[in-house]
Protein backbone atom coordinates (compact mmCIF):
# COMPACT_ATOMS: atom_id res chain seq x y z
CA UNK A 1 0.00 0.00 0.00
CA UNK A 2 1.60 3.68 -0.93
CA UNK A 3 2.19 5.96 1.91
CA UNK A 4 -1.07 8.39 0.58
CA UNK A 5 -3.16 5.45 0.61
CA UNK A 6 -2.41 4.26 4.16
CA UNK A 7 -2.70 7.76 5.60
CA UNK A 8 -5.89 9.05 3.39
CA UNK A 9 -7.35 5.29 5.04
CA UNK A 10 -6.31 6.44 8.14
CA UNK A 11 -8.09 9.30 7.73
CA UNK A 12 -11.17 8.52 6.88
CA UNK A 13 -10.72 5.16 9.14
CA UNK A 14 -13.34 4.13 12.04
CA UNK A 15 -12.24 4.41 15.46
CA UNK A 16 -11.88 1.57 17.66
CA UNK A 17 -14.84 2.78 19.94
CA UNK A 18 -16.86 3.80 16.92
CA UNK A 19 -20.29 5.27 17.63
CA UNK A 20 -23.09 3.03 17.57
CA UNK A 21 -25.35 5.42 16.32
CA UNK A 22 -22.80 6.15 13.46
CA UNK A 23 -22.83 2.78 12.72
CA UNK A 24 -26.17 1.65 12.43
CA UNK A 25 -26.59 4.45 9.54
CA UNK A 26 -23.40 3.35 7.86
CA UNK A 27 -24.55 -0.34 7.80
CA UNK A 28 -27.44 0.36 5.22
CA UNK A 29 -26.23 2.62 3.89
CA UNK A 30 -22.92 0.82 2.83
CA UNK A 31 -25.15 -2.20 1.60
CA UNK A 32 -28.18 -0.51 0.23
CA UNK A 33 -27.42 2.88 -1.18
CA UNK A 34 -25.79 1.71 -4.39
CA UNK A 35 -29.59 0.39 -5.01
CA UNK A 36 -31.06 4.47 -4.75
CA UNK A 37 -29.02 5.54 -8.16
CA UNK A 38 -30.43 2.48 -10.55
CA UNK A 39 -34.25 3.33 -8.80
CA UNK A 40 -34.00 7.06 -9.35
CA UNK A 41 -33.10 6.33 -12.89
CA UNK A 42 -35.95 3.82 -13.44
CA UNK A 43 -38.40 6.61 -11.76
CA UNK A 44 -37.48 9.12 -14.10
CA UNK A 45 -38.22 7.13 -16.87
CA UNK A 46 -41.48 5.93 -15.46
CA UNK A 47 -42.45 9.37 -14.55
CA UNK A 48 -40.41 11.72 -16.62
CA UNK A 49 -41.76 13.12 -19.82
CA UNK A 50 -39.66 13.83 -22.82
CA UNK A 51 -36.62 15.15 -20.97
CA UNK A 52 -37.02 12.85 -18.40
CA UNK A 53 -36.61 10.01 -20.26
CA UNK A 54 -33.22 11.84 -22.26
CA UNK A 55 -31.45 12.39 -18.96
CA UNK A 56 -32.45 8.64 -17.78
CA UNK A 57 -30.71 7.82 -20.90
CA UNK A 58 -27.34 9.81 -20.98
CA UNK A 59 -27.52 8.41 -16.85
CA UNK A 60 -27.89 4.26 -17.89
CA UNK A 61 -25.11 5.41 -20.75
CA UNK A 62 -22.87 7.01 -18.27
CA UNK A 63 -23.30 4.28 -15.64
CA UNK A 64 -21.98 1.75 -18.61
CA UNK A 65 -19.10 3.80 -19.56
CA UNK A 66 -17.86 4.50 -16.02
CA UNK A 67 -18.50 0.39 -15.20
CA UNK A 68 -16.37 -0.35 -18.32
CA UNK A 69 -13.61 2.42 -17.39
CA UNK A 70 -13.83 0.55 -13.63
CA UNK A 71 -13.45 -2.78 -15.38
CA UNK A 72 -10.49 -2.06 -17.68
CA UNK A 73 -8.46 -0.22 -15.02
CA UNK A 74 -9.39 -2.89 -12.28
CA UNK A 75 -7.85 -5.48 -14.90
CA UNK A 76 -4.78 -2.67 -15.81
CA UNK A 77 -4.02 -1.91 -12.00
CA UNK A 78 -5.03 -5.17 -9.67
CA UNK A 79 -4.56 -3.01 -5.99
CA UNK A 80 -5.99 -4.29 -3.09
CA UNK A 81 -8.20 -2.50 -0.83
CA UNK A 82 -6.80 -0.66 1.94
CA UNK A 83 -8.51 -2.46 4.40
CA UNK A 84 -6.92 -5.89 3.52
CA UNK A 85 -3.78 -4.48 5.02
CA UNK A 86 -3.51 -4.83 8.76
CA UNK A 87 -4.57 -1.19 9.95
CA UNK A 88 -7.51 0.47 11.02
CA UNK A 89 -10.78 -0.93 12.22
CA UNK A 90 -13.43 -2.45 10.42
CA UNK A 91 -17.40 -2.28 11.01
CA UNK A 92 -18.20 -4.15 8.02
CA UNK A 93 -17.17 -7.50 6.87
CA UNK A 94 -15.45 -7.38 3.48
CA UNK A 95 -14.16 -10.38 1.38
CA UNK A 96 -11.33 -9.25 -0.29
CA UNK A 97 -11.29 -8.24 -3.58
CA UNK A 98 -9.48 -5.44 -5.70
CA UNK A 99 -10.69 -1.82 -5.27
CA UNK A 100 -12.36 -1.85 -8.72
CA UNK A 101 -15.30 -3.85 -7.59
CA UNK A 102 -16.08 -4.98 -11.55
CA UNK A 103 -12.87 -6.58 -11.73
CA UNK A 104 -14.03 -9.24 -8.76
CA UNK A 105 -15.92 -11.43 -11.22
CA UNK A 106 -12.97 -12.14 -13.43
CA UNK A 107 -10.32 -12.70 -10.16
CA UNK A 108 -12.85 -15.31 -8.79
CA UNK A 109 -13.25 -16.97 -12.44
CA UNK A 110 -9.83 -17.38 -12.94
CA UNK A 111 -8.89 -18.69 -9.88
C-alpha cells in the first residue's frame, strides 16, 4: 500500500470505539445505497416526460461507460483494498477483492 493510501485510510478510518449510532446508519447505507441511483433512474423514466426520459438515458449510458472504465483499469491496476492491510478498524465484513469492484468477477473466475 503507498504511503497516501495508508494515511488518506487512516483518515477517513473508524475508530476503535466507533459510535453506535454512526454505525447503524453506515450499515445500510454501505449495503443498500448503491440500489437508490439504478431506482431514481428507473423513476425518471417511469415518470419523466420527454426530458425525463433523455437524462435517464445519458444516466444508464454514463453508468456503462464508467462500469467499463472501472473494469479495464481494475484489470490494468489489480490493488488491493486498503482495508486488507492490517490497519484500522473495520465495522463491516469485506471479502477481499481489488478496489475496482467490476474486476471481482474475473479474479474469482480465474482462480
Amino acid at each position: 500500500m503507498k504511503e497516501i493510501d495508508r494515511e488518506l485510510f487512516l483518515l477517513i478510518n473508524a475508530a476503535n470505539d466507533a459510535n453506535g449510532s454512526l454505525a447503524v446508519l453506515a450499515y445500510p447505507a454501505a449495503k443498500y445505497l448503491i440500489f437508490v441511483v439504478p431506482l431514481g433512474i428507473a423513476l425518471l423514466w417511469v415518470v419523466g416526460k420527454n426530458l425525463g426520459k433523455r437524462i435517464s438515458l445519458i444516466l444508464v449510458t454514463s453508468v456503462v461507460i464508467a462500469v467499463a472504465l472501472s473494469w479495464v483499469v481494475g484489470l490494468l491496476l489489480p490493488v488491493q483494498r486498503p482495508f486488507l492491510e492490517p490497519i484500522g478498524h473495520n465495522l463491516l465484513a469485506h471479502q477481499p477483492s481489488p478496489s475496482f469492484p467490476p474486476s471481482v468477477r474475473l479474479v474469482v473466475a480465474s482462480k
